[in-house]
N, C-alpha and C. Protein backbone atom coordinates (compact mmCIF):
# COMPACT_ATOMS: atom_id res chain seq x y z
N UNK A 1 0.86 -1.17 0.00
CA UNK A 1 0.00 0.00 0.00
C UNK A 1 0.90 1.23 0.00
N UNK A 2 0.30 2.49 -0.88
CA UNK A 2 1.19 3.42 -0.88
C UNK A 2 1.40 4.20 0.38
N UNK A 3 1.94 5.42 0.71
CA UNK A 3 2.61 5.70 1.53
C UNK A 3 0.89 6.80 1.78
N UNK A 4 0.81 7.51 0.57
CA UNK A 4 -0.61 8.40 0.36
C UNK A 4 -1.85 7.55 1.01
N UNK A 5 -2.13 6.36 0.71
CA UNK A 5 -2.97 5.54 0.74
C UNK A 5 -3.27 5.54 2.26
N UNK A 6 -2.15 5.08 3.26
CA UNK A 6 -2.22 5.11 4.55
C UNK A 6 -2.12 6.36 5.33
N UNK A 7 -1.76 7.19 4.61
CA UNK A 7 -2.25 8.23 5.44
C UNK A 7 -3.27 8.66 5.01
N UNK A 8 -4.05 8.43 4.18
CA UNK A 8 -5.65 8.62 4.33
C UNK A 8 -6.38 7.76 5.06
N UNK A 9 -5.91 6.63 5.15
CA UNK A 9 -6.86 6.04 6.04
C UNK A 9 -6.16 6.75 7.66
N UNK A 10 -4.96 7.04 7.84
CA UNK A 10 -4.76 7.23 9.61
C UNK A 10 -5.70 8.53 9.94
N UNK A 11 -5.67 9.19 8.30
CA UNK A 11 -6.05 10.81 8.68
C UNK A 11 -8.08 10.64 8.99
N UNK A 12 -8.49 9.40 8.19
CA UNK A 12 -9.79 9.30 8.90
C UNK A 12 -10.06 8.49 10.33
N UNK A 13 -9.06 7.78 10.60
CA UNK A 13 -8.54 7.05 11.93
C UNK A 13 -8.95 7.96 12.94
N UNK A 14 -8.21 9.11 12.57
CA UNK A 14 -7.51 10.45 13.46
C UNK A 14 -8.72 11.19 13.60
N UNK A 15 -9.53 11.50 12.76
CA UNK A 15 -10.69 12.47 13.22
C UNK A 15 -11.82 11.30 13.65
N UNK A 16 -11.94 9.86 13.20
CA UNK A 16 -13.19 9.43 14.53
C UNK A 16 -12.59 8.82 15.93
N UNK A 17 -11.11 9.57 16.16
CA UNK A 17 -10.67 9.69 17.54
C UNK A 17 -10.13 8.10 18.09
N UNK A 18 -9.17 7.87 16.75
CA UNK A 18 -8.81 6.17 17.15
C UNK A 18 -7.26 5.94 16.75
N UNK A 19 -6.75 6.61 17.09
CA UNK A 19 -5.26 7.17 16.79
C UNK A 19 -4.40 6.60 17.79
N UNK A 20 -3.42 5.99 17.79
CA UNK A 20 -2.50 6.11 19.05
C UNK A 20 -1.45 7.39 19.26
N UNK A 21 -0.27 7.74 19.86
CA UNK A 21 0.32 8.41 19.49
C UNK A 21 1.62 8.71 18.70
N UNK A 22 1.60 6.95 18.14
CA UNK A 22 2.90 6.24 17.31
C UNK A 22 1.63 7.41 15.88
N UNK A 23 0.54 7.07 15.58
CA UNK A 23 -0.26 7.30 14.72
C UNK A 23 -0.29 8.24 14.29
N UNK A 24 -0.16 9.18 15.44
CA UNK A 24 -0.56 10.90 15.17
C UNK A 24 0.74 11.46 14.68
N UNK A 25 2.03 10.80 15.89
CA UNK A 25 3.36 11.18 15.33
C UNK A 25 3.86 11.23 13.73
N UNK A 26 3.33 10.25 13.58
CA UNK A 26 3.29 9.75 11.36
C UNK A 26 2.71 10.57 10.87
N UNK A 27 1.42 11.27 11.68
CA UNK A 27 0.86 12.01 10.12
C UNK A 27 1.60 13.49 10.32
N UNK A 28 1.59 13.51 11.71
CA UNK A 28 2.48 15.52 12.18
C UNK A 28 3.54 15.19 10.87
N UNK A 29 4.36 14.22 11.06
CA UNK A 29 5.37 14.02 10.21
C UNK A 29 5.01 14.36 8.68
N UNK A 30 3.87 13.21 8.56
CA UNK A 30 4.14 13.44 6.85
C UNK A 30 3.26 14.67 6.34
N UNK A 31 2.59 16.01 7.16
CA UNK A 31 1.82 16.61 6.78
C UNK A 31 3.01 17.92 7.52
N UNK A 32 3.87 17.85 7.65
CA UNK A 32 4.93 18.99 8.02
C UNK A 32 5.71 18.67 6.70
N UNK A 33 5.81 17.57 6.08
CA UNK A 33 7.15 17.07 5.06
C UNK A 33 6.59 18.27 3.79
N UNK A 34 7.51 18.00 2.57
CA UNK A 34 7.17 18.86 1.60
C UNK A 34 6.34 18.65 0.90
N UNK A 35 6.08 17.05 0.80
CA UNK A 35 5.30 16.35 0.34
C UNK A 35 4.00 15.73 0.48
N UNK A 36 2.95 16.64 0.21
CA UNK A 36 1.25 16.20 0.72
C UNK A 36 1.02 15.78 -0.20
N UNK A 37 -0.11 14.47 -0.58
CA UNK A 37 -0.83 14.48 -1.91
C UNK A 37 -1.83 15.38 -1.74
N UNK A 38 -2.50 15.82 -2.87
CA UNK A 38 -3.53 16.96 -3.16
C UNK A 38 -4.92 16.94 -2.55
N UNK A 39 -5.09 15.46 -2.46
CA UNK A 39 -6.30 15.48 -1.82
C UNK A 39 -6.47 15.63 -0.41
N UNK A 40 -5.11 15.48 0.31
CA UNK A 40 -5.15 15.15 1.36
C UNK A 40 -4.70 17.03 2.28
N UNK A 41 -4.11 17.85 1.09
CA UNK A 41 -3.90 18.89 1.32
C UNK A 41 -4.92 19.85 2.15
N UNK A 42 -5.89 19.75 2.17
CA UNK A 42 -6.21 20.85 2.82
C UNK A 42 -6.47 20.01 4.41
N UNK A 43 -6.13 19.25 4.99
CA UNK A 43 -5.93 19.12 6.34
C UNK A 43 -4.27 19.21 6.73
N UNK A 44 -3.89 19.76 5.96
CA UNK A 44 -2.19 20.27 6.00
C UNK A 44 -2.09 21.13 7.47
N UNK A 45 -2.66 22.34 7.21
CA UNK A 45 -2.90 23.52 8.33
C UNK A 45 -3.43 23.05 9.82
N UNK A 46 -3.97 21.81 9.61
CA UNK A 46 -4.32 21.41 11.12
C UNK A 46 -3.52 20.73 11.44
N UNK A 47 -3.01 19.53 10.94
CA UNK A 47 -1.90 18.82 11.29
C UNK A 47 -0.08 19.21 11.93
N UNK A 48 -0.37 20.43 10.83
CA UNK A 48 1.05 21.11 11.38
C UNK A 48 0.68 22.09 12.65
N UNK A 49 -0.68 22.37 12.92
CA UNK A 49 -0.68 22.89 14.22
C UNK A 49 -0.71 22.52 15.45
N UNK A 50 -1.10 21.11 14.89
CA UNK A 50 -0.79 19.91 16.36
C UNK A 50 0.66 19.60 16.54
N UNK A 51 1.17 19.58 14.98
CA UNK A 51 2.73 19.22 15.45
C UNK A 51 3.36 20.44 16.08
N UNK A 52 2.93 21.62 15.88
CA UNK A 52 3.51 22.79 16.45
C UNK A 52 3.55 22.98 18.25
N UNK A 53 2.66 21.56 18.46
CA UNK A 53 2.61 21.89 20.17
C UNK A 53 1.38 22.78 19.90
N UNK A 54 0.31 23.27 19.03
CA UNK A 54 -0.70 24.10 19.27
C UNK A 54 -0.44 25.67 19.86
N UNK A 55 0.50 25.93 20.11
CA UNK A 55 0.90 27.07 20.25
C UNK A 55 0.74 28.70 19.73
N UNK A 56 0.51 28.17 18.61
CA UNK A 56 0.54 29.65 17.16
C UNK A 56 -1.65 29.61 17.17
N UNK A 57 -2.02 30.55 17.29
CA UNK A 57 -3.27 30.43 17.07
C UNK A 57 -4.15 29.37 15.93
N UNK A 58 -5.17 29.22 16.31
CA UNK A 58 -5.28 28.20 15.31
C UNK A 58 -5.73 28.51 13.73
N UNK A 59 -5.33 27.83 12.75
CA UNK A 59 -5.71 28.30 11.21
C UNK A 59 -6.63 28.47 11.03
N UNK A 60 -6.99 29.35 10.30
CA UNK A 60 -8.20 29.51 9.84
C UNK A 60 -9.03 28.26 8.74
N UNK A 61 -10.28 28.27 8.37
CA UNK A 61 -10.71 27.39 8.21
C UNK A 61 -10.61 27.46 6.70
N UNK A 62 -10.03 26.72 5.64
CA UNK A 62 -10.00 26.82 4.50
C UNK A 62 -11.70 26.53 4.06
N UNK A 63 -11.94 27.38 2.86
CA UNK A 63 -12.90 27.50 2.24
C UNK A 63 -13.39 26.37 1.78
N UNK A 64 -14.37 25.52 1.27
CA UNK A 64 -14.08 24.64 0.30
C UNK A 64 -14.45 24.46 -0.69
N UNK A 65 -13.62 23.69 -1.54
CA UNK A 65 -13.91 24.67 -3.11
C UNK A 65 -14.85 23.69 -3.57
N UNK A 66 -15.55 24.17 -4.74
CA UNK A 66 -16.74 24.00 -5.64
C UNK A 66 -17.63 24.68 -5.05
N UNK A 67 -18.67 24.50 -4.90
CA UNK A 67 -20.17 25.79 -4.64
C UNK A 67 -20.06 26.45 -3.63
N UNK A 68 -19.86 27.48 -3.58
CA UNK A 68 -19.66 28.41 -2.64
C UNK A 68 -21.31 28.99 -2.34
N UNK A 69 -21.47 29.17 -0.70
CA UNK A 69 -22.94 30.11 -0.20
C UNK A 69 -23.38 31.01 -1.38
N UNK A 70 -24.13 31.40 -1.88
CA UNK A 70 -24.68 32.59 -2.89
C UNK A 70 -25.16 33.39 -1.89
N UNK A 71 -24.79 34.48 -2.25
CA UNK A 71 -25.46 35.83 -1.57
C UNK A 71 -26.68 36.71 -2.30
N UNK A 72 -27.07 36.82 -1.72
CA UNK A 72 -28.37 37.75 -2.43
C UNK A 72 -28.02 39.23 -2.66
N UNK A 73 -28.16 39.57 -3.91
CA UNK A 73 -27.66 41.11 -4.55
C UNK A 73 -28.82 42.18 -3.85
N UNK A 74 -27.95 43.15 -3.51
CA UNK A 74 -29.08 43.89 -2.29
C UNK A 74 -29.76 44.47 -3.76
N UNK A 75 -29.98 44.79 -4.45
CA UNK A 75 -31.35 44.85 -5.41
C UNK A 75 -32.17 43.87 -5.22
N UNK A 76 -31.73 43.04 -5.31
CA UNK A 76 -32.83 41.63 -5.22
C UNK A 76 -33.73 41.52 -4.11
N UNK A 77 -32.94 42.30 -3.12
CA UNK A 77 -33.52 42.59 -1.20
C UNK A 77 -34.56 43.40 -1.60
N UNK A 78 -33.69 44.65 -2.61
CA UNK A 78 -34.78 45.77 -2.51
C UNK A 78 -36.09 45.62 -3.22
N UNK A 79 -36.36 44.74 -3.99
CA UNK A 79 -36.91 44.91 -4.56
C UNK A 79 -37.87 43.50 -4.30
N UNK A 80 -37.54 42.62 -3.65
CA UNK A 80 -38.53 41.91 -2.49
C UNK A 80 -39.50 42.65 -1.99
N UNK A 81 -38.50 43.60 -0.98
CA UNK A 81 -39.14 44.68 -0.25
C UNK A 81 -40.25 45.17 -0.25
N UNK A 82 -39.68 45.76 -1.87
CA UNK A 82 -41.12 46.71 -2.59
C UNK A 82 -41.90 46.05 -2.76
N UNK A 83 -41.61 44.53 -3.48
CA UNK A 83 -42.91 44.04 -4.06
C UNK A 83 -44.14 43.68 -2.65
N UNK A 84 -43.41 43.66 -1.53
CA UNK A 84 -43.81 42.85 -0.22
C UNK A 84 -44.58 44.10 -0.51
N UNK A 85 -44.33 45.61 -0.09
CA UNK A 85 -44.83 46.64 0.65
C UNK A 85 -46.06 46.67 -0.97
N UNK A 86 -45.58 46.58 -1.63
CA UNK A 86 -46.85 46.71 -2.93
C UNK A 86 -47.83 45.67 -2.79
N UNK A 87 -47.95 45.00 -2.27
CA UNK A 87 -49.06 43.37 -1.74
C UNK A 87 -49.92 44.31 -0.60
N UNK A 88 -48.96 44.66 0.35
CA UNK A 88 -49.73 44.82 1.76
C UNK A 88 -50.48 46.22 1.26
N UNK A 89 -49.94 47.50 0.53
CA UNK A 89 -50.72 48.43 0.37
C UNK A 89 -51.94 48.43 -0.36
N UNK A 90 -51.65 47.16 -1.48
CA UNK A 90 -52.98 46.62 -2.41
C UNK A 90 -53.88 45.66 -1.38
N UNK A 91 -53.63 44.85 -0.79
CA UNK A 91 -54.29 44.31 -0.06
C UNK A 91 -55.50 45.48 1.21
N UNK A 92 -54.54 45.89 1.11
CA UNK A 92 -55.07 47.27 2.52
C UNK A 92 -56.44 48.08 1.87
N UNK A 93 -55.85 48.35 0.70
CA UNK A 93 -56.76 48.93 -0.30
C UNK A 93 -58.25 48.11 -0.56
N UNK A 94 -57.98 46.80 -1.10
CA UNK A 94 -58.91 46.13 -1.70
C UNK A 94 -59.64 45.94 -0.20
N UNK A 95 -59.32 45.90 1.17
CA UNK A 95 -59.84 45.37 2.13
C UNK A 95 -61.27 46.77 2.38
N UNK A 96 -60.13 48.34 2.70
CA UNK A 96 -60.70 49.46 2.39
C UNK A 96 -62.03 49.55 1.53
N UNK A 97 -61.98 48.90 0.35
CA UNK A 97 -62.98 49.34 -0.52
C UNK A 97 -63.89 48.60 -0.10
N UNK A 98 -63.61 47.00 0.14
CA UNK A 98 -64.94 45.85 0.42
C UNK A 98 -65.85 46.77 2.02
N UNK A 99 -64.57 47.18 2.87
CA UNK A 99 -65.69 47.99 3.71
C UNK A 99 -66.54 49.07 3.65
N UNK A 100 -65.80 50.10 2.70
CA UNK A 100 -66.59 51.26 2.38
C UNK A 100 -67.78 51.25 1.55
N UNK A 101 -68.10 49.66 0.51
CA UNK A 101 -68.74 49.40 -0.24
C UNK A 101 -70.00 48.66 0.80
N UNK A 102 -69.50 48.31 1.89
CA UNK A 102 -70.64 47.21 2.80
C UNK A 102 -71.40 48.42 4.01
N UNK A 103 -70.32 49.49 3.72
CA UNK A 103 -70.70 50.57 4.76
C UNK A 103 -72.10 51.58 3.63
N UNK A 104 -71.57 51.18 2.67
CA UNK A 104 -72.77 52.04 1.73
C UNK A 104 -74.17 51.48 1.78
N UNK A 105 -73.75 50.19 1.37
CA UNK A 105 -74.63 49.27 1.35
C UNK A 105 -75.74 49.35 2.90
N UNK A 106 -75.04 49.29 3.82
CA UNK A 106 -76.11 49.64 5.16
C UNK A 106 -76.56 50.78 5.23
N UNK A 107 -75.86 51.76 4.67
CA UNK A 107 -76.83 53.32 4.48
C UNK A 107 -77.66 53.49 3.88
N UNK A 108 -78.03 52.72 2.57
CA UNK A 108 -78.75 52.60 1.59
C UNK A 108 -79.74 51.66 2.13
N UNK A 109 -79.92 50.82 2.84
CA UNK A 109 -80.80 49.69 3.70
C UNK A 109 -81.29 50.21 4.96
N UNK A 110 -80.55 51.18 5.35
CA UNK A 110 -80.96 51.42 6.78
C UNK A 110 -81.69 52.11 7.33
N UNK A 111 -83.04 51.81 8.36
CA UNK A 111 -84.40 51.63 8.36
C UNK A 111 -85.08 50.51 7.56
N UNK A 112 -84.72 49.28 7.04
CA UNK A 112 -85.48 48.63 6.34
C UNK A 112 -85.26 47.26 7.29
N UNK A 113 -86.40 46.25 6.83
CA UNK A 113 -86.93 45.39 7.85
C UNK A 113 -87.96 44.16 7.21
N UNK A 114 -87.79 43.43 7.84
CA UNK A 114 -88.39 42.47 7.36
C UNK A 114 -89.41 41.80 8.22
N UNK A 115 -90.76 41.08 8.04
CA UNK A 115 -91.24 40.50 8.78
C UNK A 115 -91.56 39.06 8.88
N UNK A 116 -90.89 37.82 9.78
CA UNK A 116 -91.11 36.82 9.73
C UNK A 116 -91.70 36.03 10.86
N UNK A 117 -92.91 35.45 10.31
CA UNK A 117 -93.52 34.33 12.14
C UNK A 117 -93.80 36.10 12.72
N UNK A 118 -94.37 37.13 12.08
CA UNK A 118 -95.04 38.13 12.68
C UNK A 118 -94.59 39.02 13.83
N UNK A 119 -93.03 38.74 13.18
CA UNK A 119 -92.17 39.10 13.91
C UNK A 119 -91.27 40.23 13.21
N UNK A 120 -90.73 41.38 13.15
CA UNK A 120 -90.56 42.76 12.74
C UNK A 120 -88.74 42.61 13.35
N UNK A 121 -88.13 42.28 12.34
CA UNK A 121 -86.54 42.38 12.08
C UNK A 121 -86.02 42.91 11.39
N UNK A 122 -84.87 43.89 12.18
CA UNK A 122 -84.43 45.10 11.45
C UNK A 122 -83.13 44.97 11.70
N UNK A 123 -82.58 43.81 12.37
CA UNK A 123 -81.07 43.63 12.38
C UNK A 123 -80.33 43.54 10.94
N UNK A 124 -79.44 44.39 9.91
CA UNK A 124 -79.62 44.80 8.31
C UNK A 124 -78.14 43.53 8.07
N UNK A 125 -77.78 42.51 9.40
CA UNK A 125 -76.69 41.37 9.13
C UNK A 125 -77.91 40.16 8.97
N UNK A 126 -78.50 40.51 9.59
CA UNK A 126 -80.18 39.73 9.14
C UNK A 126 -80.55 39.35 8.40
N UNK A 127 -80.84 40.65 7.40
CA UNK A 127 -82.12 40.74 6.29
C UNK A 127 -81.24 41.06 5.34
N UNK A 128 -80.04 41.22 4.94
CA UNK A 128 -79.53 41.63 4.20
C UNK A 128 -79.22 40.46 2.87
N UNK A 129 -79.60 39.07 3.30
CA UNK A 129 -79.41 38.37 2.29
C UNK A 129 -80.82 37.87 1.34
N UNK A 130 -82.09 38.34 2.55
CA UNK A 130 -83.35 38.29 2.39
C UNK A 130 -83.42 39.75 1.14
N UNK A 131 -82.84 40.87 1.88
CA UNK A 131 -82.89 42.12 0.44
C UNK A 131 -82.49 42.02 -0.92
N UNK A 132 -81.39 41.19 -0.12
CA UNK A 132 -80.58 40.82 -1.62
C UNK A 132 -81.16 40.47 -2.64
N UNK A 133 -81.75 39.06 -2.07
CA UNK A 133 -82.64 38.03 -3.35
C UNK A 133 -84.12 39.15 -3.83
N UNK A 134 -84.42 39.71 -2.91
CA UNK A 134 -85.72 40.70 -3.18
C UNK A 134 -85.01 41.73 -4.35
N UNK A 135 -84.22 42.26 -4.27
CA UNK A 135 -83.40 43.21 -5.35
C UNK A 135 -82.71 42.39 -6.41
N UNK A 136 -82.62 41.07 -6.34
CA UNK A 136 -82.25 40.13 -7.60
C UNK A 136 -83.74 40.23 -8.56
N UNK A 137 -84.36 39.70 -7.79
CA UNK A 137 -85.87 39.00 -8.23
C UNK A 137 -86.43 40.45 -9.21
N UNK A 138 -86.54 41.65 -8.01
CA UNK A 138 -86.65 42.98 -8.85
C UNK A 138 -85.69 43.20 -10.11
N UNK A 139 -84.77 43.07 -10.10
CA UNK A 139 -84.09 43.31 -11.42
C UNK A 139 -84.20 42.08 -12.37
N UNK A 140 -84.60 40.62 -11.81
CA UNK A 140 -84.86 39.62 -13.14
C UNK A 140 -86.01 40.32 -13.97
N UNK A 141 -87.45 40.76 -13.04
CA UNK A 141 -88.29 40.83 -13.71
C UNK A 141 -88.46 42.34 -14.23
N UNK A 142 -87.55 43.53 -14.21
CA UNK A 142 -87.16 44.55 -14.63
C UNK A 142 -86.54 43.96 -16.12
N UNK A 143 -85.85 43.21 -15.87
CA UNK A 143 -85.29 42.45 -17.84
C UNK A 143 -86.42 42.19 -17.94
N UNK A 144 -87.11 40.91 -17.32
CA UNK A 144 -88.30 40.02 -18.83
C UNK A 144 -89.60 41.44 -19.08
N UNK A 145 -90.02 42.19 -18.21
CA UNK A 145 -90.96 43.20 -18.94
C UNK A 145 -90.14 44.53 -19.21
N UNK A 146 -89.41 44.55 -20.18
CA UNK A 146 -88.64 45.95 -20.49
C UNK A 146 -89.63 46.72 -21.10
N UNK A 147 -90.16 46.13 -21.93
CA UNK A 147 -91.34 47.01 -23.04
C UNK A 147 -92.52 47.28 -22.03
N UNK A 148 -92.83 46.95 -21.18
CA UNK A 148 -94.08 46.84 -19.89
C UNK A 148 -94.54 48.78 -20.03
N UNK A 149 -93.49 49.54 -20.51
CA UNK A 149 -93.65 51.04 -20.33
C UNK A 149 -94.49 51.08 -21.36
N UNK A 150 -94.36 50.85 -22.49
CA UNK A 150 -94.94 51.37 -23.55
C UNK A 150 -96.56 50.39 -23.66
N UNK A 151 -97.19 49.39 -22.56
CA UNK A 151 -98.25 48.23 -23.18
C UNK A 151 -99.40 49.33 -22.17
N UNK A 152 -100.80 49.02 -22.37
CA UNK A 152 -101.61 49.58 -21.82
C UNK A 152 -102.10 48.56 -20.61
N UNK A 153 -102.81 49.24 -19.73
CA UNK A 153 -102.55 48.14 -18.22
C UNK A 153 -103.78 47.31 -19.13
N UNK A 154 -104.70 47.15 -19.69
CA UNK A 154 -104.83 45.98 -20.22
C UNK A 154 -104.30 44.64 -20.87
N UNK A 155 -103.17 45.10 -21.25
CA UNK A 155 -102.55 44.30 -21.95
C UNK A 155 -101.38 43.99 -20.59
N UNK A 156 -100.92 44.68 -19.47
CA UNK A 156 -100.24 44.19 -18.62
C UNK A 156 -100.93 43.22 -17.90
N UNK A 157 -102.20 43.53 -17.32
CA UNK A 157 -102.86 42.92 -16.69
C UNK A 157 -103.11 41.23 -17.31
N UNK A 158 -103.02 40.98 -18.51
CA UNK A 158 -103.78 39.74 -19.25
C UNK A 158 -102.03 39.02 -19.30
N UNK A 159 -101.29 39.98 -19.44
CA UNK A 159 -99.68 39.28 -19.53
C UNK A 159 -99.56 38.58 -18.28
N UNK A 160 -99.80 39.10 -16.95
CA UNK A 160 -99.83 38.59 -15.82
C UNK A 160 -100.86 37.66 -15.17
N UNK A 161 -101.94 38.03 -15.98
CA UNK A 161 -102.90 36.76 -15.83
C UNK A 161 -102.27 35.01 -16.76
N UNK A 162 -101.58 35.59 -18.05
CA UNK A 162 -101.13 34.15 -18.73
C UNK A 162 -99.95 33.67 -17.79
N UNK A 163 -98.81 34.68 -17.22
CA UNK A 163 -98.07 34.01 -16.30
C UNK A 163 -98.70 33.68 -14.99
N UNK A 164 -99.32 33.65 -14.57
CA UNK A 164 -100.07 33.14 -13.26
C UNK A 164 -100.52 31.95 -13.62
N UNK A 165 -101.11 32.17 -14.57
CA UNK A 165 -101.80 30.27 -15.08
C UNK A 165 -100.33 29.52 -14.82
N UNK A 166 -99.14 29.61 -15.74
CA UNK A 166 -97.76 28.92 -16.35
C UNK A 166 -97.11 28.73 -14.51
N UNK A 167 -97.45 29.81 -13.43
CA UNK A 167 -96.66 29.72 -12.33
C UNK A 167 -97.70 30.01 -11.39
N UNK A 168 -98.46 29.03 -11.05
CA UNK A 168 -99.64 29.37 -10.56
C UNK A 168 -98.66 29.27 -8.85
N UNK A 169 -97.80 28.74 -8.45
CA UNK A 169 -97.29 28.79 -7.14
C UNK A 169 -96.22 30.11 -6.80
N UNK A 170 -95.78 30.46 -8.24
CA UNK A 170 -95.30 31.93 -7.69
C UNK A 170 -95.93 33.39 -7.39
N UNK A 171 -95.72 33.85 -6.36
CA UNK A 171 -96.46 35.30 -5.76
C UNK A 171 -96.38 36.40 -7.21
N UNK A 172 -97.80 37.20 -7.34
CA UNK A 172 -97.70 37.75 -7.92
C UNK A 172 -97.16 39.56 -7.59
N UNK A 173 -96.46 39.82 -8.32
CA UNK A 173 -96.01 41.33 -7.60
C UNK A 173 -96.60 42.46 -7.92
């Protein structure tokens, strides 16, 4: 076995802490000599600091090469940032409008009431889905009689008599 060979295996010996001190003496040796193989090079700086008696502060930690941490380009920060602060001000906004639109909405309702089981409810978180369908229903049948302006109430009256026959269970308005 080569000379490289065994000191890769002592040098993994050595860090899961199974070394004697015939062991450790060999590698101080062959990692002080002139001669490291390449792979084994960057535990050079620790080895010679144990052989040094530990004395000299300790090395710094070599980098290691191929992919290095990526850093984020402070544009890239800034402009997170913005997009973050452009979400929360649109959000703020769209929240703004749904209330000012629900705040209209109760001004425009308010005093109105409904009566159910002969009972007189004016709470407008109430009745407000009861108005709703009442202001749907008003605008369906605002489309089907558009021309209703121009017919004479005879002719309204007999229109609403043929739909009463066709929906004899729906209320007439």
């Amino acid at each position: 076995m080569d000379k490289d060979k065994i000191m890769e295996q002592l040098v993994a010996k050595f860090l899961d802490g199974a070394t004697s001190n015939e062991e450790e003496r060999r590698l101080y040796d062959y990692f002080t000599g002139s001669r490291v193989a390449s792979h084994l090079h960057k535990y050079k700086a620790m080895f010679e600091w144990y052989a040094g008696g530990m004395a000299a502060p300790l090395p710094p930690v070599a980098e290691p090469k191929g992919r290095r941490a990526r850093t984020v380009p402070m544009w890239a920060k800034v402009a997170a940032g913005a997009a973050a602060a452009v979400l929360i001000v649109a959000g703020a906004a769209v929240a703004y409008q749904h209330h000012a639109q629900t705040e209209r909405m109760y001004a425009i309702y308010s005093g109105s009431y409904i009566v159910r089981g002969g009972k007189k409810i004016t709470d407008l978180k109430v009745i407000m889905p009861e108005l709703r369908r009442i202001e749907h229903e008003a605008c369906a049948l605002g489309n089907r009689y558009k021309g209703i302006g121009r017919m004479s109430p005879k002719e309204i009256f007999k229109m609403m008599e043929n739909e009463n026959k066709q929906n004899s269970n729906r209320p007439t308005i």
